[in-house]
Protein backbone atom coordinates (compact mmCIF):
# COMPACT_ATOMS: atom_id res chain seq x y z
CA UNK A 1 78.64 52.10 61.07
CA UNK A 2 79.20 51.32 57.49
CA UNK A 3 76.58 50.78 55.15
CA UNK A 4 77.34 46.66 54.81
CA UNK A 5 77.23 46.26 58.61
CA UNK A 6 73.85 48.60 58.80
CA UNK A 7 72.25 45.95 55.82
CA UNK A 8 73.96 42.87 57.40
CA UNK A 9 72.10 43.55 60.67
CA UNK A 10 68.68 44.47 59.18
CA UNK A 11 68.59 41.84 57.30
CA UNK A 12 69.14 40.05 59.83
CA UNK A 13 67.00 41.28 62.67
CA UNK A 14 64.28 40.81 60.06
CA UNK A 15 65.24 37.13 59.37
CA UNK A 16 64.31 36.46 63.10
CA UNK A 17 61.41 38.06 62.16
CA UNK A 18 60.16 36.17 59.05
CA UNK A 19 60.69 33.09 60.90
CA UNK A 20 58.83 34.08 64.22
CA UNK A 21 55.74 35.77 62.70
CA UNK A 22 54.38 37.06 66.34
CA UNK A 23 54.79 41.06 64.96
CA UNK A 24 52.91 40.76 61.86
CA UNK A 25 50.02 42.59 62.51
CA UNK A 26 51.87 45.42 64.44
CA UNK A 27 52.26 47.36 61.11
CA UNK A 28 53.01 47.46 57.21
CA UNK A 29 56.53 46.33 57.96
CA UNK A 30 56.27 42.42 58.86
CA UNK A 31 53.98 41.39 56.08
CA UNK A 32 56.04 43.39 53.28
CA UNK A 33 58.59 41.72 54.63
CA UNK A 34 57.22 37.77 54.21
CA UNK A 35 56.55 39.01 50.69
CA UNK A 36 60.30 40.07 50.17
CA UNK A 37 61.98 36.79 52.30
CA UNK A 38 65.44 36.99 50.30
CA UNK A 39 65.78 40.41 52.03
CA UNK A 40 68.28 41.99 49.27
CA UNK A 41 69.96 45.04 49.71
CA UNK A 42 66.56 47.01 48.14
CA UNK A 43 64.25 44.85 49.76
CA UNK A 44 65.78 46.30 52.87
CA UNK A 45 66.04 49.98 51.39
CA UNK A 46 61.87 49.15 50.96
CA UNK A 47 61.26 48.07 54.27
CA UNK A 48 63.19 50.49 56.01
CA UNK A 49 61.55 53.41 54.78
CA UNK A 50 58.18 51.65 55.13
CA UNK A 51 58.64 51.61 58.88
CA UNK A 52 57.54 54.54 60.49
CA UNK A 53 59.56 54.34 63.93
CA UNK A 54 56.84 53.81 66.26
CA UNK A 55 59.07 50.82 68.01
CA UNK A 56 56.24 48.82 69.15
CA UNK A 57 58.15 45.78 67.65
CA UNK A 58 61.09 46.32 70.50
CA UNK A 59 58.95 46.26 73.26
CA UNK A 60 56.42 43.45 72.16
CA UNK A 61 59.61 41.24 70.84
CA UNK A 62 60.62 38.01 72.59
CA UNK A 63 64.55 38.13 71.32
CA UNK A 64 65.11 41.24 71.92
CA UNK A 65 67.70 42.20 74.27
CA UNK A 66 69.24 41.03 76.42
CA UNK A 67 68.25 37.50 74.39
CA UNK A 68 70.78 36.34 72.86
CA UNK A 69 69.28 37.30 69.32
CA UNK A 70 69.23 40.76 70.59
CA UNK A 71 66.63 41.64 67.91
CA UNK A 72 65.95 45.04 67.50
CA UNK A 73 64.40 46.24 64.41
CA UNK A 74 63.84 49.69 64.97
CA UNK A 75 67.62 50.48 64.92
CA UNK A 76 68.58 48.41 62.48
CA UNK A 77 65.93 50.08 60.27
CA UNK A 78 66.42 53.57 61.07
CA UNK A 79 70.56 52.42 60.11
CA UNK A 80 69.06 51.14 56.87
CA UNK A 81 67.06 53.79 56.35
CA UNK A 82 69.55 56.44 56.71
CA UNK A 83 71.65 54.27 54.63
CA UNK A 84 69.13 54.25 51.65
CA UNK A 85 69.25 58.17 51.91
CA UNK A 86 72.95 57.82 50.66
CA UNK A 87 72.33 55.45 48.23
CA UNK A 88 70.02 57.27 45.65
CA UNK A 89 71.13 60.43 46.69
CA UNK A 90 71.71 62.80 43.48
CA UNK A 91 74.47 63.79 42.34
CA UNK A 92 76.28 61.23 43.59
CA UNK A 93 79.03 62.99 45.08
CA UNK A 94 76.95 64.72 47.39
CA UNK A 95 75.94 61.94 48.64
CA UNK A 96 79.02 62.00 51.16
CA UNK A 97 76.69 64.73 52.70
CA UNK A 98 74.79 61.93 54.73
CA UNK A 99 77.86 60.23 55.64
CA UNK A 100 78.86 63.00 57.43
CA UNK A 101 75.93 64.59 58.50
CA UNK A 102 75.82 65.19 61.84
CA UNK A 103 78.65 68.00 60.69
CA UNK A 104 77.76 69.04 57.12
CA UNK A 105 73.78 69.40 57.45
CA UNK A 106 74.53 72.36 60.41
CA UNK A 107 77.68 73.96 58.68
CA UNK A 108 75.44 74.39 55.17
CA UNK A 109 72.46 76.01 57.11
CA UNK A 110 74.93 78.41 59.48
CA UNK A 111 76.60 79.20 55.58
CA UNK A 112 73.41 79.92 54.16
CA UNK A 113 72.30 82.23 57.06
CA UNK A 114 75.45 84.07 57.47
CA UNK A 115 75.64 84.55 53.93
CA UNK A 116 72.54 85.90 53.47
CA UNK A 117 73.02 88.14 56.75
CA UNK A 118 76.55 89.54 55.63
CA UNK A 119 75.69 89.82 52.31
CA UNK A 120 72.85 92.38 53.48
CA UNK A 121 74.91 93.92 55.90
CA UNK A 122 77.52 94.74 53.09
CA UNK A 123 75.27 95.69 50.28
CA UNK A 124 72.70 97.73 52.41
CA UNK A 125 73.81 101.12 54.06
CA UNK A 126 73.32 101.17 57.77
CA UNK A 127 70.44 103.77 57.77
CA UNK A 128 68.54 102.04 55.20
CA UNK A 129 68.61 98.77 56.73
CA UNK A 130 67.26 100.04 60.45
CA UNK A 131 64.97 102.50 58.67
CA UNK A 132 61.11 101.99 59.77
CA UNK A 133 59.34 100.98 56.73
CA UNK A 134 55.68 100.45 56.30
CA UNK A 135 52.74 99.99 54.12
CA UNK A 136 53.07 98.44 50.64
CA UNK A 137 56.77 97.40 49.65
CA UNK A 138 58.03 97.71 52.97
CA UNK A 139 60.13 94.76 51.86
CA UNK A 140 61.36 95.09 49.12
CA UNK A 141 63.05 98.33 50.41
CA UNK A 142 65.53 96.12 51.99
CA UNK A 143 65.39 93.04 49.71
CA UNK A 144 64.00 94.04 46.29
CA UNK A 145 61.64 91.39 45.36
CA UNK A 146 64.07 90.30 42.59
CA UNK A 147 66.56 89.10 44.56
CA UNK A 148 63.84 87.00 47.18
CA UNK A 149 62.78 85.46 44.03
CA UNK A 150 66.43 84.16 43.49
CA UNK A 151 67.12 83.07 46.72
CA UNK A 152 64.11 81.13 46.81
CA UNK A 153 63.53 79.79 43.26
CA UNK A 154 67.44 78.22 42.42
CA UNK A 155 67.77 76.76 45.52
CA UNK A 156 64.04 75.17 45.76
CA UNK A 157 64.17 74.45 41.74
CA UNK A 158 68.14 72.33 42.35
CA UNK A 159 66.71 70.33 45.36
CA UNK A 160 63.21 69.58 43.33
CA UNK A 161 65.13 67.85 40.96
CA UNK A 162 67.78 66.13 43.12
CA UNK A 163 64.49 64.93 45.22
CA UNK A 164 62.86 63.32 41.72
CA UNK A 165 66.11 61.85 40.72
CA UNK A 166 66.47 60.33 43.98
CA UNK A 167 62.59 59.13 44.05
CA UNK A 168 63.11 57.52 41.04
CA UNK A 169 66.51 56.11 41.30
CA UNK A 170 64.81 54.58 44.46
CA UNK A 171 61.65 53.47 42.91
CA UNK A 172 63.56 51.64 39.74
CA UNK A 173 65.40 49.82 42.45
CA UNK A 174 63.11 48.75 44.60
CA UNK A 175 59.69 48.35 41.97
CA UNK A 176 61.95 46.21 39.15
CA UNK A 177 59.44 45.27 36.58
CA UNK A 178 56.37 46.71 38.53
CA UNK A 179 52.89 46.21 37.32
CA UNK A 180 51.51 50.37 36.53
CA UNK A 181 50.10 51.74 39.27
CA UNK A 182 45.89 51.35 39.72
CA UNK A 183 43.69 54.15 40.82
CA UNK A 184 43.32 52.00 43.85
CA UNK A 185 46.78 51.65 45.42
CA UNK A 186 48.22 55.51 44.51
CA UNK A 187 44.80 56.56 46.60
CA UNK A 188 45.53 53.51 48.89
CA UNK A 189 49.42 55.10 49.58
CA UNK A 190 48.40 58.81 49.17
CA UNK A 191 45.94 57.86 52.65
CA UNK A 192 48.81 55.89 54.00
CA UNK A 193 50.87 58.64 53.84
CA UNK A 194 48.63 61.83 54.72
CA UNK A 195 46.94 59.72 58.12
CA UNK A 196 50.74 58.43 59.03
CA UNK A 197 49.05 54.51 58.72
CA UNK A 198 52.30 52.68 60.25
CA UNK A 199 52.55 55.48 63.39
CA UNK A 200 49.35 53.49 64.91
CA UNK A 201 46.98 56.07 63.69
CA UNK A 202 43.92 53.88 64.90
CA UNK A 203 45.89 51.66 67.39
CA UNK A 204 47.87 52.21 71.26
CA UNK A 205 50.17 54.56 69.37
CA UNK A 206 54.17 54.77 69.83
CA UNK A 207 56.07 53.92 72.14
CA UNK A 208 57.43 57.23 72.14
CA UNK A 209 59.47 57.21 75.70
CA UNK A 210 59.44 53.61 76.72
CA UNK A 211 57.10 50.29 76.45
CA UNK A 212 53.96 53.20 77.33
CA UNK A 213 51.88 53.81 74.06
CA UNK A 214 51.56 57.59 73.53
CA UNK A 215 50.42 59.51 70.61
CA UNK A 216 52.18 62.56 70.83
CA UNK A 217 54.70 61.17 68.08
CA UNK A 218 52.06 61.32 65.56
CA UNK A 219 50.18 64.58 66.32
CA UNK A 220 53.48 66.45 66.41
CA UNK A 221 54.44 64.87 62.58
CA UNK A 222 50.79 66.11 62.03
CA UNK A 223 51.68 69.44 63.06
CA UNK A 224 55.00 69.85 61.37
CA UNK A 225 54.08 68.01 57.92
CA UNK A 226 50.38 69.93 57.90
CA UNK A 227 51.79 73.31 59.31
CA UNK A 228 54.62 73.14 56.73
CA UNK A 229 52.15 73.01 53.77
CA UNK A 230 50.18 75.74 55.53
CA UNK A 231 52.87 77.85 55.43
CA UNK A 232 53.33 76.83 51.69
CA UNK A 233 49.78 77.71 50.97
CA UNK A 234 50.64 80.77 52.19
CA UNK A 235 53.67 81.78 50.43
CA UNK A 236 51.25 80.85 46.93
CA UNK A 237 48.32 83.05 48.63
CA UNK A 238 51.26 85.83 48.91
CA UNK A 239 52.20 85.55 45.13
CA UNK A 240 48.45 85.24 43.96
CA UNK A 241 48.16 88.73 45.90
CA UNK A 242 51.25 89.99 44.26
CA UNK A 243 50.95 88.84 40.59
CA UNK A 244 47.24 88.57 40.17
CA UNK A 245 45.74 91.73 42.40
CA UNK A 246 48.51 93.65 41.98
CA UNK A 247 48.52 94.24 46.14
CA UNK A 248 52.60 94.16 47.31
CA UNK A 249 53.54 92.99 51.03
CA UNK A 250 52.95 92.81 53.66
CA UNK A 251 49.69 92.10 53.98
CA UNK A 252 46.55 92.81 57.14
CA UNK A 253 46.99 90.52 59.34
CA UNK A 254 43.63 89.38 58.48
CA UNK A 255 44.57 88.58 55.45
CA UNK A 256 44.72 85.35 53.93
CA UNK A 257 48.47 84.88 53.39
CA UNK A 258 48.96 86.23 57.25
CA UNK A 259 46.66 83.79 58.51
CA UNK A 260 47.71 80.92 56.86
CA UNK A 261 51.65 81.49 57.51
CA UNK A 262 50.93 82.33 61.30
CA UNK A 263 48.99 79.15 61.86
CA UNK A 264 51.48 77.55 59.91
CA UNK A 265 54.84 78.80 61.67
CA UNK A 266 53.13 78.23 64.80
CA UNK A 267 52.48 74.71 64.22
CA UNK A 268 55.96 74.40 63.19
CA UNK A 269 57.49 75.91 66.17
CA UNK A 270 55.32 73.50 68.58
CA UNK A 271 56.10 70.62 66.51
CA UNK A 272 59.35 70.73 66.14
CA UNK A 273 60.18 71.76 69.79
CA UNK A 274 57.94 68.81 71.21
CA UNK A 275 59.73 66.29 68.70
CA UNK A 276 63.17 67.72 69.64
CA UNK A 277 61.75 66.86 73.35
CA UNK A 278 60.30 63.52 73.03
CA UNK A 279 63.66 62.62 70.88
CA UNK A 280 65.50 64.03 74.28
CA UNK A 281 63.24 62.09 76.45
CA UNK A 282 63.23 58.60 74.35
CA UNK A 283 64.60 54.87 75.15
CA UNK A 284 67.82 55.17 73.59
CA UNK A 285 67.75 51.76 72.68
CA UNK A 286 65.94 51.53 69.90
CA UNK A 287 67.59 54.67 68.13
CA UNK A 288 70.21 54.78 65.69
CA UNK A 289 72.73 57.08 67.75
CA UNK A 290 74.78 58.11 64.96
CA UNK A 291 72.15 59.97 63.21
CA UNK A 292 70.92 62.18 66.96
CA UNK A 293 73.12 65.15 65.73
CA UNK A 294 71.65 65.00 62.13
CA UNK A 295 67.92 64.69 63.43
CA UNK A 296 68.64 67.52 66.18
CA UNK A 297 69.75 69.77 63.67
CA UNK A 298 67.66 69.90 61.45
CA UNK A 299 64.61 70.19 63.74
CA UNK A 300 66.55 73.25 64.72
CA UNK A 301 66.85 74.65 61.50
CA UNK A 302 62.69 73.64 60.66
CA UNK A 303 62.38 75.98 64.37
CA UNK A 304 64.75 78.98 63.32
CA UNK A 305 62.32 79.23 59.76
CA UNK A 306 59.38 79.26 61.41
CA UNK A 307 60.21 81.74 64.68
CA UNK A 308 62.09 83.55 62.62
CA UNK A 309 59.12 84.11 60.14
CA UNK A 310 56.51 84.64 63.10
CA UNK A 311 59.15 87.42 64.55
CA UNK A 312 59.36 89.40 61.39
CA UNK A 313 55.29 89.54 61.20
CA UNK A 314 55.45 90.84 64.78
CA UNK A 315 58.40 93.41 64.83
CA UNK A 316 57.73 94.45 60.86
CA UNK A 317 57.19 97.78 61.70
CA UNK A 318 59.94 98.06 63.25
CA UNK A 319 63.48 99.39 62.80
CA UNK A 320 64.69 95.52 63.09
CA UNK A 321 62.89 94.28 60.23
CA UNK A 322 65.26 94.55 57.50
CA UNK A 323 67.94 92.24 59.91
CA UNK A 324 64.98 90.30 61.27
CA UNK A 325 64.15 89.57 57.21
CA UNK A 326 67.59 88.26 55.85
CA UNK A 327 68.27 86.02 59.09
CA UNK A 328 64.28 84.64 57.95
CA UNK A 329 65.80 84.62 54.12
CA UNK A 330 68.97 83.19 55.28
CA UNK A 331 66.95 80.03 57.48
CA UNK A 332 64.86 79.47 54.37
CA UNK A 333 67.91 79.44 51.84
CA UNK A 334 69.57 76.87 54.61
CA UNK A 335 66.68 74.55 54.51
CA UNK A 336 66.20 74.78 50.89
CA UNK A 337 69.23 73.89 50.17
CA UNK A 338 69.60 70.90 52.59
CA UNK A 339 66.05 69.48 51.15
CA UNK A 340 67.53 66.80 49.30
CA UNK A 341 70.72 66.11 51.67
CA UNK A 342 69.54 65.98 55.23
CA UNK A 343 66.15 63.83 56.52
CA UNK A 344 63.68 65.88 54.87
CA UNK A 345 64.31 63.81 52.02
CA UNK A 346 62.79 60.50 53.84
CA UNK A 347 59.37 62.11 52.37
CA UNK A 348 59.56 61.17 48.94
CA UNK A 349 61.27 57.69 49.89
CA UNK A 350 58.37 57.02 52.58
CA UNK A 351 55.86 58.19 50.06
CA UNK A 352 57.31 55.78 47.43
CA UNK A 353 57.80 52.65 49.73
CA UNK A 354 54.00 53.34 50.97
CA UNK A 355 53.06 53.62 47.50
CA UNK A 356 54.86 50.40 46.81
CA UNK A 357 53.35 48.47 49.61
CA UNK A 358 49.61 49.64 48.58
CA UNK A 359 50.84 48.19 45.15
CA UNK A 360 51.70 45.09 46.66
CA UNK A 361 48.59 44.71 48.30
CA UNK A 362 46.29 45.37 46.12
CA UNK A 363 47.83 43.07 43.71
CA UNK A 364 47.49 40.03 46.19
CA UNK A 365 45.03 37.02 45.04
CA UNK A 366 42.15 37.43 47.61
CA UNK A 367 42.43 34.22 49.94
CA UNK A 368 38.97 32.77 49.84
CA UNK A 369 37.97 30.77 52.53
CA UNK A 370 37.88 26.35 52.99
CA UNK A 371 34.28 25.96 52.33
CA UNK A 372 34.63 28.59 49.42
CA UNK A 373 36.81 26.26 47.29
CA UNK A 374 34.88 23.17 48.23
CA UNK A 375 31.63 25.27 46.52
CA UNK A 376 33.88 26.29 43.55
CA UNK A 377 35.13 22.87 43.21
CA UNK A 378 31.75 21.12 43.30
């Protein structure tokens, strides 16, 4: 779908909404969306990464199909959405990346990893890469630490700044002429964003499958958005160990950068696999088909980091572990790389449009009740 037809039928689907008003305490969504009733391209771009996908709209929604209206917001806001990821997307010639995602997303990761892999497998004599190392340095026999630290470091530092161009290409847009922000709404959209607000946190839930209200949706974000910063805690416990005690890896398994990155990967690997499921599983009607292969994918590539990871803790000592550790490399170049080209990036955008809608909020009058008024005017 091009991007004017995605636009053309959010905007739309939420003009059927403005006017009917029966969704607007479901979530975040309806009310930003009173606030912004000319519905320009940005105001859509806004509202579509507000919503969080938990479709209770569809199932709750009097024109939605087969009514004639056939309203049906979470599609045309996950099209809008995926849209927006194309439109701030830095440089702008990768941008075409999202366009053609569904191909490009996979064919960068498999690059990455086979890179990584036949660059090892080349540079690396056969003994010394199935050789049984152990104790401190056992990796950097394989991989000197140098070379990690590359992999790692211009891949993360490119997509950091692609990701803060993007976040504020996409917050100039959408905030023109905003008020600064208070102390109240960044907390206000820092709590929106770390409790998932719009997934129904203290509601039914999602309607994860069908019409039934489930939260499995939201624990298994949880688990992948919490057990990804685990695992980033660990990888900073790993170079305070390194740089500050002087102690090289691995490390006990009781140690602090073990325990963090196995409760970490495992969380991952759960996460993502019961996502990938309950994706599998879902209504397809109120998904955005075209982006499946995209979404797939990458949960795919989020799984092969963090099995790949828990494997080379288990089989370290082993005569696999040098092949075991550049097909872990390889994952984590993939996904590093992709950070700023694939959905990861609907972080910063979510963050930002929740951070914009706290703004919003907080900047409302208060409405004071009828009797209030009649005291103020006497």
């Amino acid at each position: 779908m091009r991007s004017d037809e995605a636009l053309t039928e959010a905007r739309c689907a939420l003009g059927i909404c403005n006017a009917c008003g029966y969704c607007n305490g479901f979530c975040d969504v309806f009310e930003a969306a009173k606030r912004r009733p000319v519905l320009t391209d940005t105001d859509l771009y806004q509202l579509a990464n507000l919503c969080h996908h938990c479709r209770n709209c569809l199932y709750a929604c009097q024109y939605a199909p087969p009514h004639p209206f056939a309203v049906n917001v979470p599609r045309a806001l996950a099209r809008a959405r995926w849209r927006s990821y194309e439109a701030y997307a830095w440089p702008d010639s990768l941008a075409l990346l999202f366009r053609r995602n569904v191909l490009a997303a996979p064919l960068v990761a498999l690059a990455a990893l086979v890179a990584v892999v036949g660059g090892l497998l080349i540079a690396v004599p056969v003994e010394q890469l199935f050789a049984r190392y152990q104790g401190p340095g056992a990796f950097y026999r394989v991989v000197p630490l140098e070379i990690m630290i590359l992999l790692g470091a211009l891949p993360l530092g490119w997509s950091l700044i692609a990701m803060t161009i993007g976040l504020y290409r996409f917050w100039q847009a959408t905030r023109p002429g905003s008020a600064s922000l208070s102390v109240d709404a960044l907390a206000a959209g820092l709590r929106d964003t770390l409790v998932l607000r719009n997934l129904h946190g203290g509601g039914p839930g999602c309607n994860d499958l069908d019409e039934r209200f489930s939260h499995a949706r939201r624990w298994l974000h949880h688990g992948l958005f919490y057990g990804f910063l685990l695992c980033l805690a660990a990888t900073v416990a790993a170079s305070l160990y390194h740089h500050l005690l002087g102690l090289e890896a691995p490390y006990p398994l009781l140690s602090p950068p073990v325990l963090l990155g196995t409760v970490g990967g495992l969380a991952m690997a759960v996460s993502t696999a019961g996502l990938a499921y309950v994706k599998w599983r879902a209504d397809p009607e109120p998904t955005a088909a075209e982006t499946l292969g995209a979404d797939y994918g990458l949960l795919a590539l989020l799984f092969l980091v963090a099995v790949t990871g828990l494997v080379l803790l288990g089989w370290r000592a082993s005569a696999a572990m040098g092949l075991l550790l550049a097909v872990h490399l390889g994952s984590v170049l993939g996904l590093f790389l992709l950070l700023p080209y694939s959905k990861l990036v609907h972080a910063v955008y979510r963050f930002a449009a929740l951070l914009g809608d706290a703004l919003d909020r907080h900047r409302e009058p208060r409405s004071i009740s009828a009797d209030q008024a009649e005291r103020e005017r006497t």
